[in-house]
Structures are given as structure tokens and as C-alpha cells.
Protein backbone atom coordinates (compact mmCIF):
# COMPACT_ATOMS: atom_id res chain seq x y z
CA UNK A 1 63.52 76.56 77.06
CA UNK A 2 61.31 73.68 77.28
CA UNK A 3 57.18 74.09 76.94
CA UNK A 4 55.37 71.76 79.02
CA UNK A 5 51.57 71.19 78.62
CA UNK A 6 49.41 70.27 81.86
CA UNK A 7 45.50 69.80 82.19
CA UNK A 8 44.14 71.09 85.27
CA UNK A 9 42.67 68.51 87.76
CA UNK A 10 39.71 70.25 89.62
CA UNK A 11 42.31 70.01 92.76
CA UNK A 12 45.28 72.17 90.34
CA UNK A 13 42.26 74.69 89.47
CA UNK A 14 41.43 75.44 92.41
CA UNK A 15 45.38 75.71 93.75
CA UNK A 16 45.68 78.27 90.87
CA UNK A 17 42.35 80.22 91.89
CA UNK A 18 39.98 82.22 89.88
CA UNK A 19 41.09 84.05 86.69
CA UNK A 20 44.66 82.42 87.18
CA UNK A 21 46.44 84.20 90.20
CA UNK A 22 48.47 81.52 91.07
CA UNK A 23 50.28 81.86 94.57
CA UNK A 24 52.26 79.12 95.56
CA UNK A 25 54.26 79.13 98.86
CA UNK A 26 57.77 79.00 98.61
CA UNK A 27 58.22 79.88 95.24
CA UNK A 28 58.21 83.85 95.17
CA UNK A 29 55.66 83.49 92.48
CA UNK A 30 54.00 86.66 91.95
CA UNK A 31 51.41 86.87 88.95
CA UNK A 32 49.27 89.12 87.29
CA UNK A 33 46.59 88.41 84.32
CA UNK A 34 46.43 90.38 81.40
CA UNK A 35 44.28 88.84 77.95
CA UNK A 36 44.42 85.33 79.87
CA UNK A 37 48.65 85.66 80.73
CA UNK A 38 50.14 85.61 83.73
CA UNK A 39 53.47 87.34 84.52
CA UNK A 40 56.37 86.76 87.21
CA UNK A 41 57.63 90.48 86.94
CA UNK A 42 58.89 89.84 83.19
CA UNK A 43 60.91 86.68 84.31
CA UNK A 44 58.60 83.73 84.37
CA UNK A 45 55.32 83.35 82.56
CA UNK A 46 52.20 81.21 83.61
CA UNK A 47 49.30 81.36 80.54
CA UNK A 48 45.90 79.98 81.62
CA UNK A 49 43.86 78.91 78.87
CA UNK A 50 40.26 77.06 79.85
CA UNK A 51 41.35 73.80 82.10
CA UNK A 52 45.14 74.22 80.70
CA UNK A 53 48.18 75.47 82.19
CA UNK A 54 51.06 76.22 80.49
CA UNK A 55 54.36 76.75 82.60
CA UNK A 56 57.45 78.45 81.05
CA UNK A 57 59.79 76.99 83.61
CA UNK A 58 63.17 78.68 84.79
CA UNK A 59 62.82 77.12 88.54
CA UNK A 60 59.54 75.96 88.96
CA UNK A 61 60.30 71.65 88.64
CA UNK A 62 58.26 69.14 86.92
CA UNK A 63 57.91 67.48 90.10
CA UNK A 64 55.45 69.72 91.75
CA UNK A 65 52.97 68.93 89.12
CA UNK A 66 51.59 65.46 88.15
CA UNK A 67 51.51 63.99 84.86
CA UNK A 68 47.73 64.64 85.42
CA UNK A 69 47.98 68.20 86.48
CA UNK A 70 47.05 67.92 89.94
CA UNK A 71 49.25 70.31 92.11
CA UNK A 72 50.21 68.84 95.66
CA UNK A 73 48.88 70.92 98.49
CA UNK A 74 45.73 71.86 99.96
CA UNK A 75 43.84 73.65 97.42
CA UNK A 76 41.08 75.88 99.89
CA UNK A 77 42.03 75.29 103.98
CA UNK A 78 38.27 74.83 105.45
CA UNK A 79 38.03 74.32 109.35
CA UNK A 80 35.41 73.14 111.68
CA UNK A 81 34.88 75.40 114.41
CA UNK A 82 32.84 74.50 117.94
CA UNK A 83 29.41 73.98 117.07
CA UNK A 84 26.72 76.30 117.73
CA UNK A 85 25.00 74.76 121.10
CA UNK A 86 21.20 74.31 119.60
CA UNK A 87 21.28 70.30 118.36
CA UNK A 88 19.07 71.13 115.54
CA UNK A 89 21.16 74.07 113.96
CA UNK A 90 20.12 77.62 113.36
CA UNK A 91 18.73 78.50 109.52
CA UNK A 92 18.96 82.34 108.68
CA UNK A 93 20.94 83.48 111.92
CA UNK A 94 22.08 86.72 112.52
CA UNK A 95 25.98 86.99 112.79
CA UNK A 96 28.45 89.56 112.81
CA UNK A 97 31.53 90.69 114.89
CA UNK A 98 32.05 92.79 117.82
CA UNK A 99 35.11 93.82 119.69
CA UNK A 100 36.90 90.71 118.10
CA UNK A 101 33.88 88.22 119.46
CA UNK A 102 32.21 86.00 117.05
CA UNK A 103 27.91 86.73 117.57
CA UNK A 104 25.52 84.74 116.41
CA UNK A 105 22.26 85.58 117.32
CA UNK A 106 18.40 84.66 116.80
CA UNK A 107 17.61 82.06 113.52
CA UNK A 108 14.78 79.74 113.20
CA UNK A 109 14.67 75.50 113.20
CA UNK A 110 12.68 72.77 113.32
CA UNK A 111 13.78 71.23 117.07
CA UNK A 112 10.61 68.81 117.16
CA UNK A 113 10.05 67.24 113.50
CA UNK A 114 10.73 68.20 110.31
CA UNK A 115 8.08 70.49 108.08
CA UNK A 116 6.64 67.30 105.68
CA UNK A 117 6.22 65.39 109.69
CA UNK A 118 4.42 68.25 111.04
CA UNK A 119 7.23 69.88 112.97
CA UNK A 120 6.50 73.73 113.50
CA UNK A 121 9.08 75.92 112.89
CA UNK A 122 10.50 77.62 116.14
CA UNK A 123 12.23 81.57 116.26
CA UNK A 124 15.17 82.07 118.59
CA UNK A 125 16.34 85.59 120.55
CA UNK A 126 19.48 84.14 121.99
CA UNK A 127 22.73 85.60 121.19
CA UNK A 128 25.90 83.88 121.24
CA UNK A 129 29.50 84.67 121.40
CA UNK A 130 32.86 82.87 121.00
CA UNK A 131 35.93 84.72 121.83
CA UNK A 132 38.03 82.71 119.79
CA UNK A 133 38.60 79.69 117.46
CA UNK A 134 39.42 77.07 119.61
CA UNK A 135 37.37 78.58 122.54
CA UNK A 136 33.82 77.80 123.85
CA UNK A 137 30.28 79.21 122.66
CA UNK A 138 28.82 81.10 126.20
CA UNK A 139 25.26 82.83 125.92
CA UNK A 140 25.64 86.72 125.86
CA UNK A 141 22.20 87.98 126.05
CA UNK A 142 19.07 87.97 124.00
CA UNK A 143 17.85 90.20 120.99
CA UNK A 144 14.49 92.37 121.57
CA UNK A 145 12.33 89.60 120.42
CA UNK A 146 12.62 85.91 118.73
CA UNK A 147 13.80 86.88 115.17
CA UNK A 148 15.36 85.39 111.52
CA UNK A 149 15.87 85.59 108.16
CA UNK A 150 17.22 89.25 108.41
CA UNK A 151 20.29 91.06 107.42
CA UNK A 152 23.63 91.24 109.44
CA UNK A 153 26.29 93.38 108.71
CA UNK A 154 29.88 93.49 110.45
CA UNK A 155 30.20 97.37 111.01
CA UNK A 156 32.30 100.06 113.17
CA UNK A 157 31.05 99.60 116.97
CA UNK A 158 29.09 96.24 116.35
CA UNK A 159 26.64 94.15 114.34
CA UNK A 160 23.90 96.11 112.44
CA UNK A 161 20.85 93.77 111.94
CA UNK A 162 18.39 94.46 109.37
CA UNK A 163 14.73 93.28 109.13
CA UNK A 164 13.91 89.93 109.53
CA UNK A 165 10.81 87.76 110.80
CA UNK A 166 8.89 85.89 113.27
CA UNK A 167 5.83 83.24 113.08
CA UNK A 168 3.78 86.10 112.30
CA UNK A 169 5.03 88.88 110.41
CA UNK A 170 8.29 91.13 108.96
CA UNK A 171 9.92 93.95 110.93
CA UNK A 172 10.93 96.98 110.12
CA UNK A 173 13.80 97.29 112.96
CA UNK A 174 17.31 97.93 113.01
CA UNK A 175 19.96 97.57 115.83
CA UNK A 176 23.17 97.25 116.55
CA UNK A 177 24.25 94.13 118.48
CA UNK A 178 27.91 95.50 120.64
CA UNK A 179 29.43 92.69 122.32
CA UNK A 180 30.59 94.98 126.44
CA UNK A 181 32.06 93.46 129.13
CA UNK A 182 30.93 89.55 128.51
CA UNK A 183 27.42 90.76 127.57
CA UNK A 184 25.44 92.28 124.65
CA UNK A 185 23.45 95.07 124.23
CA UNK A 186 21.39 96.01 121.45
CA UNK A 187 21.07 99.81 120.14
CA UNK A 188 18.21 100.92 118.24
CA UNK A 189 18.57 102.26 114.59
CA UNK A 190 16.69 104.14 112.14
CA UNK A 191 13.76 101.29 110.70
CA UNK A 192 14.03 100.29 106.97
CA UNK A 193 11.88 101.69 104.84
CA UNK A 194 9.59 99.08 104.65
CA UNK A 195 8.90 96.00 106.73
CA UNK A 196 11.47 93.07 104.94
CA UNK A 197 12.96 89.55 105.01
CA UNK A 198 15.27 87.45 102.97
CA UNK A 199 16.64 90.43 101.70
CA UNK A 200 20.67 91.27 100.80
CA UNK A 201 22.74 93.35 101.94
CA UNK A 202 26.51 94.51 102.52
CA UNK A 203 28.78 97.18 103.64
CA UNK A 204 30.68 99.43 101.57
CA UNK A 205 32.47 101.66 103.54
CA UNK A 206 30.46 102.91 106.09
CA UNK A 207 27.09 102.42 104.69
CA UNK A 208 25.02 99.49 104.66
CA UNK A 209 22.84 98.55 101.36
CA UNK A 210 20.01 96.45 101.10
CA UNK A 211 18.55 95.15 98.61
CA UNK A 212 15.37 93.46 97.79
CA UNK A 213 13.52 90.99 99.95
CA UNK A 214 9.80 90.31 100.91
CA UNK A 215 6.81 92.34 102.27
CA UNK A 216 5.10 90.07 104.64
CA UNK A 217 5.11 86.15 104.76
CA UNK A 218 2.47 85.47 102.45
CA UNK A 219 4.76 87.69 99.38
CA UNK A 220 3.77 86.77 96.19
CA UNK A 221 6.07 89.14 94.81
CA UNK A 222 9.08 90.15 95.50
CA UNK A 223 10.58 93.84 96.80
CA UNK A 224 12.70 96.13 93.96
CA UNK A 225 13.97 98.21 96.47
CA UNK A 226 17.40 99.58 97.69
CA UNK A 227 17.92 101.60 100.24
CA UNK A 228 21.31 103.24 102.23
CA UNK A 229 22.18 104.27 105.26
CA UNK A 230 25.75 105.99 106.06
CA UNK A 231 26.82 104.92 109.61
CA UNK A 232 29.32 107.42 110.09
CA UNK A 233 26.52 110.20 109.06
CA UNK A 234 26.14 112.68 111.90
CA UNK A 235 22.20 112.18 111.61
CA UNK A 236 21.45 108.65 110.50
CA UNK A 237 18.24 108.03 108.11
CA UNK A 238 17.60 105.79 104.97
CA UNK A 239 18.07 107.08 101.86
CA UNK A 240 15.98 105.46 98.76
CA UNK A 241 18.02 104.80 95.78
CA UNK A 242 17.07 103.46 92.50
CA UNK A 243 17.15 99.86 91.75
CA UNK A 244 18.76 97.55 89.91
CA UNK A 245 17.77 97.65 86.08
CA UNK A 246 16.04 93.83 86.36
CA UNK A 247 13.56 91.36 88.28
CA UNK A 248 12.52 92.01 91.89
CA UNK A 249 14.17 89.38 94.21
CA UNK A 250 14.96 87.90 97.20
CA UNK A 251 17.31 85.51 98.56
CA UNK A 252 19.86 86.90 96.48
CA UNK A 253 23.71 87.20 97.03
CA UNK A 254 25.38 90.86 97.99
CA UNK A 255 28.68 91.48 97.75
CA UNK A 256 31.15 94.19 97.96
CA UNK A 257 34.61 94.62 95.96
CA UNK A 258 36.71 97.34 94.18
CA UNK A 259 34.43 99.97 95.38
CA UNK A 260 31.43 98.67 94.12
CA UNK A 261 28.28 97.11 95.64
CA UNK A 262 27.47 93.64 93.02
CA UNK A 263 23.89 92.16 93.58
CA UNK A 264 23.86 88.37 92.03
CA UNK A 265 21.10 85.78 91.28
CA UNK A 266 18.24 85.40 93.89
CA UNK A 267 14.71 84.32 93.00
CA UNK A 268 11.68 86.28 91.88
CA UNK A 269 8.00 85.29 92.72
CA UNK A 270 4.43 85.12 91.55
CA UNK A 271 1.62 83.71 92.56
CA UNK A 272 0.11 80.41 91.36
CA UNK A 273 -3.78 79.62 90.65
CA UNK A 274 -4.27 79.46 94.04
CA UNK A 275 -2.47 82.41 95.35
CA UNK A 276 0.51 80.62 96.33
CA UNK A 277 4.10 81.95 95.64
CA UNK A 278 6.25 80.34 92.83
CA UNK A 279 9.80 80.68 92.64
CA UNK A 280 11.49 81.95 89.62
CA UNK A 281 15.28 81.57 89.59
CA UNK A 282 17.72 84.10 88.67
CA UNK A 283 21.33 84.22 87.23
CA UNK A 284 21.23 87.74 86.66
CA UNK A 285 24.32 90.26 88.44
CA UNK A 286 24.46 94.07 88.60
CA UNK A 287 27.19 96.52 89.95
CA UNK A 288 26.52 99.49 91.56
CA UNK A 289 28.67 102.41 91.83
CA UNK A 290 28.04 105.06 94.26
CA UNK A 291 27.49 108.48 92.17
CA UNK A 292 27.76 106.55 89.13
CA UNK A 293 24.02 104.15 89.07
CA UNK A 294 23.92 100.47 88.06
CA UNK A 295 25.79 98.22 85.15
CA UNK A 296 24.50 94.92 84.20
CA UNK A 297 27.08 92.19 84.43
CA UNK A 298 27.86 88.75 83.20
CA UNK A 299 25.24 86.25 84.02
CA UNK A 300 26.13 83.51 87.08
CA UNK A 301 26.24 80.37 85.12
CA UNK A 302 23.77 78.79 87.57
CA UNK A 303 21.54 80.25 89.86
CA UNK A 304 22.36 80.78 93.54
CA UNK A 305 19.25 81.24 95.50
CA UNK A 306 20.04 81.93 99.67
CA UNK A 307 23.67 81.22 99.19
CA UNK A 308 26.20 82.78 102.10
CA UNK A 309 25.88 86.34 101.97
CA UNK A 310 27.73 89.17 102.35
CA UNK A 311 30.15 86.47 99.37
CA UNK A 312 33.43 86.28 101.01
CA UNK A 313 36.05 88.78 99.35
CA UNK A 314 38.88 86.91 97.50
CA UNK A 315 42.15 89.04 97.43
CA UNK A 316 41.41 92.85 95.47
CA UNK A 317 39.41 91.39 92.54
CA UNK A 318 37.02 88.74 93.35
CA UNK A 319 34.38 87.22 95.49
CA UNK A 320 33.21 83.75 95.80
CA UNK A 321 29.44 82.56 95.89
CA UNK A 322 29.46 79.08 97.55
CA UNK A 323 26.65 76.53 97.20
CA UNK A 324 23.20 78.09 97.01
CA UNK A 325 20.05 76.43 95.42
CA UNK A 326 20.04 76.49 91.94
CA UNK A 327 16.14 75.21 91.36
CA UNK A 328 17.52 71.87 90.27
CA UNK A 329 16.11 70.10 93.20
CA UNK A 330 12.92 72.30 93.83
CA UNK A 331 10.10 69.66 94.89
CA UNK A 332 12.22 66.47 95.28
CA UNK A 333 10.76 63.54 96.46
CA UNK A 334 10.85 62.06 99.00
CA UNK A 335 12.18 65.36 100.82
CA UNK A 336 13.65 63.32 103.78
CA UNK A 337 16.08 62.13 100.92
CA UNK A 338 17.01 65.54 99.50
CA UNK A 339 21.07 65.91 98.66
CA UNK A 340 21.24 68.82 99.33
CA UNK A 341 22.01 72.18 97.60
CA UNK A 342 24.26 72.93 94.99
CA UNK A 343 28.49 71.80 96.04
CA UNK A 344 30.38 74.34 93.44
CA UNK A 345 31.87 77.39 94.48
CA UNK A 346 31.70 80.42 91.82
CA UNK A 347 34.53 83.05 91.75
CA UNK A 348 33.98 86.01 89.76
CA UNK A 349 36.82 88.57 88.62
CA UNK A 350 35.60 91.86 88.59
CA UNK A 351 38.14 93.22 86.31
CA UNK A 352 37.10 90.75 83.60
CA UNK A 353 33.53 90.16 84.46
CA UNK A 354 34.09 86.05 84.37
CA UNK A 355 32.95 83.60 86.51
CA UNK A 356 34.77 80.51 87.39
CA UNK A 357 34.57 77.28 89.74
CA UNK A 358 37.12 77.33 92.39
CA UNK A 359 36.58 74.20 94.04
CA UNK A 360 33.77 72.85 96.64
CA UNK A 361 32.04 73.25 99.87
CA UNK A 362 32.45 71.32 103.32
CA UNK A 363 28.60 71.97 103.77
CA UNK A 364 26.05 72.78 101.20
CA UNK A 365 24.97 75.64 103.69
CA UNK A 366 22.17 78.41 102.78
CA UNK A 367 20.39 81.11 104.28
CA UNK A 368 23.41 81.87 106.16
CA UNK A 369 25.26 84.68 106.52
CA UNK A 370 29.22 84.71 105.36
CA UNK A 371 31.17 86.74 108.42
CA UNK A 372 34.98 87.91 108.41
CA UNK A 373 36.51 87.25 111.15
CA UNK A 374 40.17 86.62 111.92
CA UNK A 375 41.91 86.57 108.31
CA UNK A 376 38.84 84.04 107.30
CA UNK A 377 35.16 83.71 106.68
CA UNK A 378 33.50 81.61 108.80
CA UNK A 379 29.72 80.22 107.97
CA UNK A 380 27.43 79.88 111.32
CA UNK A 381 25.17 76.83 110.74
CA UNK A 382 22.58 77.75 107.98
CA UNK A 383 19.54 75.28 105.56
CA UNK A 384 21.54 72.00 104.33
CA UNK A 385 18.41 71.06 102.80
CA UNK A 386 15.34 71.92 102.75
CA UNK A 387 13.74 71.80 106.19
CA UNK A 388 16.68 70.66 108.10
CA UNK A 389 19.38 72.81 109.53
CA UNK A 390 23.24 71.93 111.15
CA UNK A 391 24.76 73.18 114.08
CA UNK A 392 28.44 72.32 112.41
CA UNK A 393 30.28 75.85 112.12
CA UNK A 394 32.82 76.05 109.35
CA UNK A 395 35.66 78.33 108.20
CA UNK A 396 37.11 79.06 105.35
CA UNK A 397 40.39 80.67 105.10
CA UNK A 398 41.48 83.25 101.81
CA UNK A 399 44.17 84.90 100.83
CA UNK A 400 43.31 88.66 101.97
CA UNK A 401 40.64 88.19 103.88
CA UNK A 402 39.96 90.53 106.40
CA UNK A 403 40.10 90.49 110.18
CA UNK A 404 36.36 91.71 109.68
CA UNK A 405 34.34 92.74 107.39
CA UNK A 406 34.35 96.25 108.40
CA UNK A 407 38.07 96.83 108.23
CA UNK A 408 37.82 96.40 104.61
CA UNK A 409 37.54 99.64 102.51
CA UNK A 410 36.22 98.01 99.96
């Protein structure tokens, strides 16, 4: 048998996906990890070691692999949907998915200038839906009042929205957005806790978490809360649970996987000499288990602030935080020359509590929210960079993702 050593290419990486799991069509390849080894069912055996791959081969040929590693194929299959009909984008929409329709719904932009030219920021109530991929965006109704920054949740029945702001302050409410008969209709849920914006949140099971945020729009410090409510509870109401075991936060990543609620990165704040917030940038990641508390986990290595939340689900064992700002760029000059946020995508393994790239983004997209829909996740518009928003849609298709979000019981 002949031993054949390979570095990865970023391309072959990404082909192999985080922790290893290799799936490559037309092989039969089948692979588990266990101590960094990957096994065919006891037949043929793929060892990942950092950026090198070695392949005990029985079938697979040298010729699918480059001298240089690089495996042919599209590595991560991203699509461009029909954009969002506002020219300027939407930053912080709400989105979700309702008898199989796409809604996006309310968001903030700049339509007239840009912040550092003296364009005011504008709040939207319109709701849109798109019936399918390759279909057209059609107006659907309107949400109770101009609203952003919030939490949206793809549940049972509808889209649960959580919190969120205007021009002048944060709301307490909570409704469900249900897609009937070409039109929407909002339904009125029990109100958070607190007022709160540019919080987190996901759904595990049939309950919705949220986590963290800010107060009012003047925060100087940020919420350390988490609260739960059970959707499928024959008398709905919050419950207050304890929070994570670190900084308060907001703009931080939720995700669900393996039964378990993660919380990741996020930024903290405090207030300068002259009472203005300042941003302090977390890499920090917890797990919660329901009946079983909190458990601090391996650190992101970068931070992630306002990345794509609910993370996309990858397979059983991992999730994927894409972009995000990692602080690197906070106060670049001049702003109308900005990059953008961070292009790396993150994949952490929640059996071995590692993180790994797996590749790059179409769109360095934030304050966005990350919806299932269709066997993908698709990412409605969202911050490029600071102060400007796009009205480009993009998709991004996994293996096992969900139709939605809610069908998961994870």
C-alpha cells in the first residue's frame, strides 16, 4: 500500500470541511473522526493532521488531487437570490419562514447619504415574501410599527420577532409574523422581560432563548440576561434563567446544535470620558444545557461581533460563524473606503470543542439574520460596512441543512 502526503490548499480544506468529514460525491466515502482519524467503515482511512491530508488509497486515484492539494470541485455552493426591492439594502432585518415563504420584514438604512455625509438613518415596517428561489419579492403587509435590530426566529406557525428598535427607543414586543393567503398577519406574544436590541437568540426545540442585548439606545453597558419562552407551553410567559458565567454583550452569535444552546463572541460596552459607549470585543463561547446550566468553551480565535445569527447548522456536529467584525477595522479612515468586515468563515465541532476555517464569504454581511430555508441558509441583505447596507440576497447551501429552522430538533 502506497502513503501519499498532500498539503491542503484553502480550496481542499474547505472540500474536506471542519474537523475532517470529508464527503465526496461519487465515491461512497463515509468518514468519521476519532483522535484526528478518519474511517471508511474499517476499509479506507483518511488522517487529518493541521493543513495535511493523508490518504490510504484502495480506490480513491491520485488524479482527483493536485500535486498541490487542491481537490477539484466546488468547495461551499453559494447562490444569489432576487434582491430585496429597497436599492439601499436593509441592515438588521427581521426574517424568518412561514408556510414555506421566505419573510423579510422591517430593517433600517441610510436611503439619502451615508452617516459621516449626514444621511439619517431611516426604520422600515414593510414585510416581504418570496415564494420561491427563482420567484419574485411581492409586498405582504406591514409590521405594527417601523422596526430593526431585533430577534427573528423560524418557529412552528410563523416567525417569532423579538425586541428591536426605532429612532427613538427599544421595545419590549413580541409577535409572530404567519405568512395566510398572500398576506401577513402579525400575532401578539408575551413582551420580553425587558425592553432590548442587538440581542441573540435561537430556537431549541420549541423554545426561543435570548440572550443579551441593550437597554435603550444610549447603552453604555450591555444586558447579562437570558430569558425562555416554550412555544408549545399551554400558557406562554418568559421564564428568567441564569446567565452565562462571563461579560455582558451584545451583538453576539447564537446558535443551536446537539441539544445545546452555544452563545459566541459579541462585544461588551462602557462608557468613555464623555459618556459615550466603547466597544470591547469578545472571543469568549458558552454552552448551555437545558436542566444542566452553562460550560465555558474554547475561545473563537477572532472575534465575531454582529455576524449572521441564528449560525447556520453544519451536518449533527457543527455550526459555522461567517464574517462578523472582529475590531480590526474599528475607526478606519476614511470610512467611505472601509473593506469591509472580516471574509473567514469559522466552523466549530462540538464534539471536540475546535474551531476551524472552512472557507470564505460571497458578502462580508452583518447584523443579519442566518434563515433555513429549503435545504440552505440564505442571508437577507445585512451591514457590508459600516454605514452602508446591500440589497444582494445570498444562499448558502450545507450538507444537512434543514428545510427550516424549526424542523430541526436540535
Amino acid at each position: 500500500m502506497v502513503v501519499q502526503e498532500y498539503t491542503l490548499s484553502p480550496a481542499a480544506r474547505q472540500r474536506a470541511g471542519p474537523g475532517g468529514h470529508l464527503s465526496l460525491k461519487g465515491t461512497g466515502l463515509f468518514c468519521w473522526q476519532a483522535a484526528g482519524r478518519c474511517y471508511n467503515n474499517g476499509k479506507q482511512i483518511v488522517i487529518l493532521l493541521p493543513r495535511v491530508l493523508i490518504l490510504l488509497l484502495g480506490w480513491l486515484t491520485a488524479s482527483q488531487l493536485s500535486p498541490q492539494g487542491a481537490f477539484a470541485g466546488p468547495a461551499l455552493d453559494w447562490q444569489r437570490l432576487p434582491a430585496l426591492p429597497n436599492r439601499a439594502g436593509l441592515g438588521a432585518p427581521y426574517a424568518g419562514v412561514s408556510h414555506g415563504e421566505l419573510l423579510v420584514a422591517g430593517g433600517a438604512n441610510f436611503p439619502q447619504a451615508t452617516p459621516w455625509a449626514g444621511g439619517q438613518k431611516v426604520w422600515y415596517d414593510t414585510v416581504y415574501a418570496l415564494p420561491k428561489a427563482r420567484g419574485d419579492w411581492k409586498r405582504v403587509g406591514k409590521l405594527p410599527r417601523p422596526l430593526g435590530y431585533g430577534i427573528s426566529l423560524t418557529a412552528p406557525g410563523g416567525v417569532v420577532c423579538l425586541g428591536g428598535s426605532d429612532a427613538r427607543q427599544h421595545y419590549q414586543d413580541v409577535f409572530l409574523l404567519e405568512s395566510v393567503d398572500g398576506r401577513v398577519r402579525a400575532k401578539s406574544l408575551p413582551p420580553l422581560p425587558r425592553p432590548m436590541a442587538n440581542g441573540s437568540g435561537a430556537m431549541l426545540g420549541n423554545t426561543a432563548y435570548v440572550a443579551g442585548g441593550i437597554e435603550t439606545p444610549n447603552s453604555t453597558s450591555a444586558l447579562r440576561t437570558f430569558w425562555a419562552l416554550d412555544l408549545a407551553a399551554p400558557l406562554l410567559a418568559w421564564r428568567e434563567l441564569e446567565p452565562w458565567p462571563g461579560p455582558a454583550r451584545m451583538l453576539a452569535v447564537a446558535a443551536v446544535q446537539g441539544g445545546a444552546f452555544f452563545l459566541a463572541s459579541g462585544t461588551d460596552l462602557s462608557s468613555d470620558g464623555e459618556g459615550k459607549p466603547v466597544r470591547q470585543y469578545l472571543k469568549d463561547v458558552y454552552r448551555y444545557r437545558p436542566g444542566a446550566g452553562w460550560t465555558r468553551m474554547a475561545d473563537m480565535p477572532r472575534a465575531a461581533v454582529a455576524a449572521p445569527s441564528p449560525a447556520p447548522q453544519w451536518g449533527q456536529t457543527h455550526f459555522l460563524v461567517l464574517s462578523g467584525d472582529d475590531g480590526t477595522k474599528l475607526g478606519f479612515q476614511p470610512p467611505e473606503q472601509h473593506p469591509g468586515f472580516a471574509k473567514d468563515i469559522l466552523a466549530y465541532d462540538t464534539t471536540s470543542d475546535t474551531w476551524t476555517e472552512a472557507g470564505q464569504v460571497r458578502a462580508t454581511q452583518v447584523t443579519v439574520p442566518a434563515v433555513a430555508w429549503n435545504g440552505q441558509y440564505v442571508f437577507p441583505n445585512g451591514e457590508i460596512r459600516p454605514g452602508v447596507r446591500t440589497p444582494e440576497i445570498w444562499s448558502l447551501s450545507l450538507p444537512g441543512a434543514p428545510a427550516s429552522r424549526h424542523t430541526s430538533k436540535n
